[in-house]
Protein backbone atom coordinates (compact mmCIF):
# COMPACT_ATOMS: atom_id res chain seq x y z
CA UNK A 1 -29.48 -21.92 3.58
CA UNK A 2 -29.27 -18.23 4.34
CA UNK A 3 -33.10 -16.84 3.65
CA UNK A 4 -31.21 -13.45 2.15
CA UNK A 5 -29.54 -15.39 -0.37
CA UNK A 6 -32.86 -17.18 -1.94
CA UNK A 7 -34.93 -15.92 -4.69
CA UNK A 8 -38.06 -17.54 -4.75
CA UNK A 9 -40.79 -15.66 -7.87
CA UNK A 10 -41.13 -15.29 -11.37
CA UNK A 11 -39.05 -14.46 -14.39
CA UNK A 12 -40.18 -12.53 -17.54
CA UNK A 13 -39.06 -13.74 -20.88
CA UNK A 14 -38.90 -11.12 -23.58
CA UNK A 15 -38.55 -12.92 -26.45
CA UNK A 16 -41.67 -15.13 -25.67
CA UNK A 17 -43.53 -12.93 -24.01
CA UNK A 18 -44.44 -14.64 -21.39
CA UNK A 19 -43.77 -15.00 -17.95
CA UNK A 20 -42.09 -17.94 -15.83
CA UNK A 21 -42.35 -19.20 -12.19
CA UNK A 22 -38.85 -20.51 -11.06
CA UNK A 23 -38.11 -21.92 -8.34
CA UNK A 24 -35.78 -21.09 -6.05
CA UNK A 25 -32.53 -19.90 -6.32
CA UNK A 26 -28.98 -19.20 -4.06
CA UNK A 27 -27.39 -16.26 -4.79
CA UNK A 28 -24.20 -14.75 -3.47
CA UNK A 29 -23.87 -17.61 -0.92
CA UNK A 30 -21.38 -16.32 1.34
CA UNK A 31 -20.87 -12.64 0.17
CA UNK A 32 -20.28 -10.51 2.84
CA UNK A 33 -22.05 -6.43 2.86
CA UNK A 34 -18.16 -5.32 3.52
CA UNK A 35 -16.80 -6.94 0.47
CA UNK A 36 -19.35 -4.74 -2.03
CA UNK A 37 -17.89 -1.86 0.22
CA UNK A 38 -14.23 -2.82 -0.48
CA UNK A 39 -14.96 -2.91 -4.57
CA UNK A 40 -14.65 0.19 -5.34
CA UNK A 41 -12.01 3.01 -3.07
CA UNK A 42 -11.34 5.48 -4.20
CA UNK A 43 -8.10 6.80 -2.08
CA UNK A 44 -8.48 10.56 -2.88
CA UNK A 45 -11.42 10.83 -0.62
CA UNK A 46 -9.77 9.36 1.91
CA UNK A 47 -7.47 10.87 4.56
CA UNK A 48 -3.82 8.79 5.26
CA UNK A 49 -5.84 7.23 8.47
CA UNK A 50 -8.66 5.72 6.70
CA UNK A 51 -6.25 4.64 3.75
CA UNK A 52 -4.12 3.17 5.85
CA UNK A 53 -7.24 1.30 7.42
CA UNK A 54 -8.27 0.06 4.24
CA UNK A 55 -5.60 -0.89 2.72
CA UNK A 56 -5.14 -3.05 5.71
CA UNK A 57 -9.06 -4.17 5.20
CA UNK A 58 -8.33 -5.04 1.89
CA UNK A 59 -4.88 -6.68 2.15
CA UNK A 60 -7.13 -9.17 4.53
CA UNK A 61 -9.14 -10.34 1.38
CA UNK A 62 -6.03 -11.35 -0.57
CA UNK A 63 -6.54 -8.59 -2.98
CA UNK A 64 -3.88 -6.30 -4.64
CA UNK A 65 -2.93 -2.95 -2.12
CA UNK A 66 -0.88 -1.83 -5.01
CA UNK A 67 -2.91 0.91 -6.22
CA UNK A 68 -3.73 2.28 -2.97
CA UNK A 69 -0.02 2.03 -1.40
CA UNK A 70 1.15 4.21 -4.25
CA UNK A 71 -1.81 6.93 -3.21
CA UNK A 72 -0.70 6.55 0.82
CA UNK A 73 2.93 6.90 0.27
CA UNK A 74 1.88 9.81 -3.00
CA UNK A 75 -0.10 11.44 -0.17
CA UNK A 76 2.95 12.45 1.78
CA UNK A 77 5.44 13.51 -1.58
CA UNK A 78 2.78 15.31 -3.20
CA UNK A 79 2.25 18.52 -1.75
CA UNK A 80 6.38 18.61 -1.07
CA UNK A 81 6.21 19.60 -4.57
CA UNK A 82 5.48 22.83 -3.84
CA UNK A 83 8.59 23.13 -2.43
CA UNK A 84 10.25 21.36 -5.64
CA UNK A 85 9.19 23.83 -7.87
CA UNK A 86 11.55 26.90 -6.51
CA UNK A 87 14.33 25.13 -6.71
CA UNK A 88 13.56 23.87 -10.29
CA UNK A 89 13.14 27.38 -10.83
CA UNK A 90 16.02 28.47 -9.69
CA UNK A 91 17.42 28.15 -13.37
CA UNK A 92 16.11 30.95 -14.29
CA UNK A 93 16.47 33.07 -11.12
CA UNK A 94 20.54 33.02 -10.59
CA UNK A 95 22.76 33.43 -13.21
CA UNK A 96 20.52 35.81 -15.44
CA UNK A 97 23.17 39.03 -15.24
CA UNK A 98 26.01 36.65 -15.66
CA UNK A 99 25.14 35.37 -18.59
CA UNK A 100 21.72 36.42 -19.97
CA UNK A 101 19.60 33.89 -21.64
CA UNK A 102 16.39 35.02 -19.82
CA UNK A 103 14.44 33.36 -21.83
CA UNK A 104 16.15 30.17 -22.74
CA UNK A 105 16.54 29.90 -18.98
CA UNK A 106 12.91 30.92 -18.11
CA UNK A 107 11.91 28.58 -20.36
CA UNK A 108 14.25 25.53 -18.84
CA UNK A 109 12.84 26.26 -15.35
CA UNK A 110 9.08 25.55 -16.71
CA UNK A 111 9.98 22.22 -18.30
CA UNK A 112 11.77 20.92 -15.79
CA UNK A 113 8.42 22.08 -13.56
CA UNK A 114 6.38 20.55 -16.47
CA UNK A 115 8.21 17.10 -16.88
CA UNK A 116 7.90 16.64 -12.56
CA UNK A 117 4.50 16.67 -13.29
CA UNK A 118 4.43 14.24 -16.56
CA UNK A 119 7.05 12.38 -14.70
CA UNK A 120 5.12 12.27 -11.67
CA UNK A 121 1.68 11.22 -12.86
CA UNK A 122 3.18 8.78 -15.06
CA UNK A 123 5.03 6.61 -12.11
CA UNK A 124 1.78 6.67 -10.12
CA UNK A 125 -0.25 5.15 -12.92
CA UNK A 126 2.89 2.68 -13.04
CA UNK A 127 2.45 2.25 -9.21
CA UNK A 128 -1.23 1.77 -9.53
CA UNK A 129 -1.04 -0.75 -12.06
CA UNK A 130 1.73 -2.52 -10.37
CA UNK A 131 4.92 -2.00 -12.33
CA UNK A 132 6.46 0.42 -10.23
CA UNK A 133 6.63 -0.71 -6.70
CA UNK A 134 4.10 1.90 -4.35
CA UNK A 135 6.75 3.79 -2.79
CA UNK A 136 8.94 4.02 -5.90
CA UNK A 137 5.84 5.72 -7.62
CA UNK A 138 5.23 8.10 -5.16
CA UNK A 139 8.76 9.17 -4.38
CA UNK A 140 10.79 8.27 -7.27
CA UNK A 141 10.09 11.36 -8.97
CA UNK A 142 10.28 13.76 -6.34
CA UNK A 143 13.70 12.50 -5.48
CA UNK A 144 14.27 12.55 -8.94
CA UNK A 145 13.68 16.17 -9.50
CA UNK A 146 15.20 17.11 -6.58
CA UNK A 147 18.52 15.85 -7.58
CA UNK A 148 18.32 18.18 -11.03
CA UNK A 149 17.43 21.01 -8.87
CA UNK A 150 20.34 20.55 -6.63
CA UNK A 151 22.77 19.78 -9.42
CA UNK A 152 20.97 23.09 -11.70
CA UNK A 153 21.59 25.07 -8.24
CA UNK A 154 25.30 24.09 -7.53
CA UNK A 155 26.11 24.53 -11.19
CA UNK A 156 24.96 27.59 -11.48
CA UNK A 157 26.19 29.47 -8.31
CA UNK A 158 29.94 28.10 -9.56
């Protein structure tokens, strides 16, 4: 018996007002400090090294790595976004002495910029809850998106 895992003292009662010796009692019997540390990641503060360490960590107590797969792989096709959003932009840039429309396409270029990030945020909750398979989250909608700016871009240079 582990002397860590013992409680030996006394226990207050509220509702009688009084208080109890116990005896003793095992607690956590065979809870390790690392698995209190594995509870709770949180994979934003953690660079793709130390993600990828953990994940591995917690793969090794059977536990779901779905959540923090989908923030690894989200960590590489999130800031390519900001290359996304000229070319879901360029909707409104060509085209505009052709045929006018500068607002109707203005307004086109920030949806389409507006429903990447809806669309985005919505397939990594999926991912982190399981749905969506982690790399599917984190570049489904970037490839997505990418498409409709290439097809908005050929479209609208014929």
């Amino acid at each position: 018996m582990d002397p860590a895992a013992t409680y030996t003292g006394s226990l207050f009662d509220v509702d009688a007002n009084r208080d109890q010796t116990i005896g003793t009692m095992i607690w956590g019997n065979g809870i390790e400090p690392d698995q209190f540390t594995l509870a709770q990641v949180d994979p934003n503060r953690l660079n793709f090294w130390q993600l990828r360490e953990t994940i591995t960590q917690v793969a090794a107590t059977n536990r779901s790595t779905a959540t923090l797969e989908s923030n690894l792989w989200h960590k590489f096709a999130s800031p390519l976004s900001t290359l996304l959003m000229p070319l879901l932009a360029a909707i409104a840039a060509f085209g505009l002495a052709r045929s006018g429309q500068l607002l109707m396409r203005a307004v086109i270029g920030m949806a389409l910029g507006f429903a990447y990030f809806v669309a985005d945020n919505f397939a990594l909750a999926m991912g982190n809850l399981g749905a969506y398979p982690p790399i599917l989250a984190a570049w489904g909608p970037f490839l997505l998106f990418l498409l409709v700016g290439e097809a908005v871009l050929i479209r609208t240079e014929e």
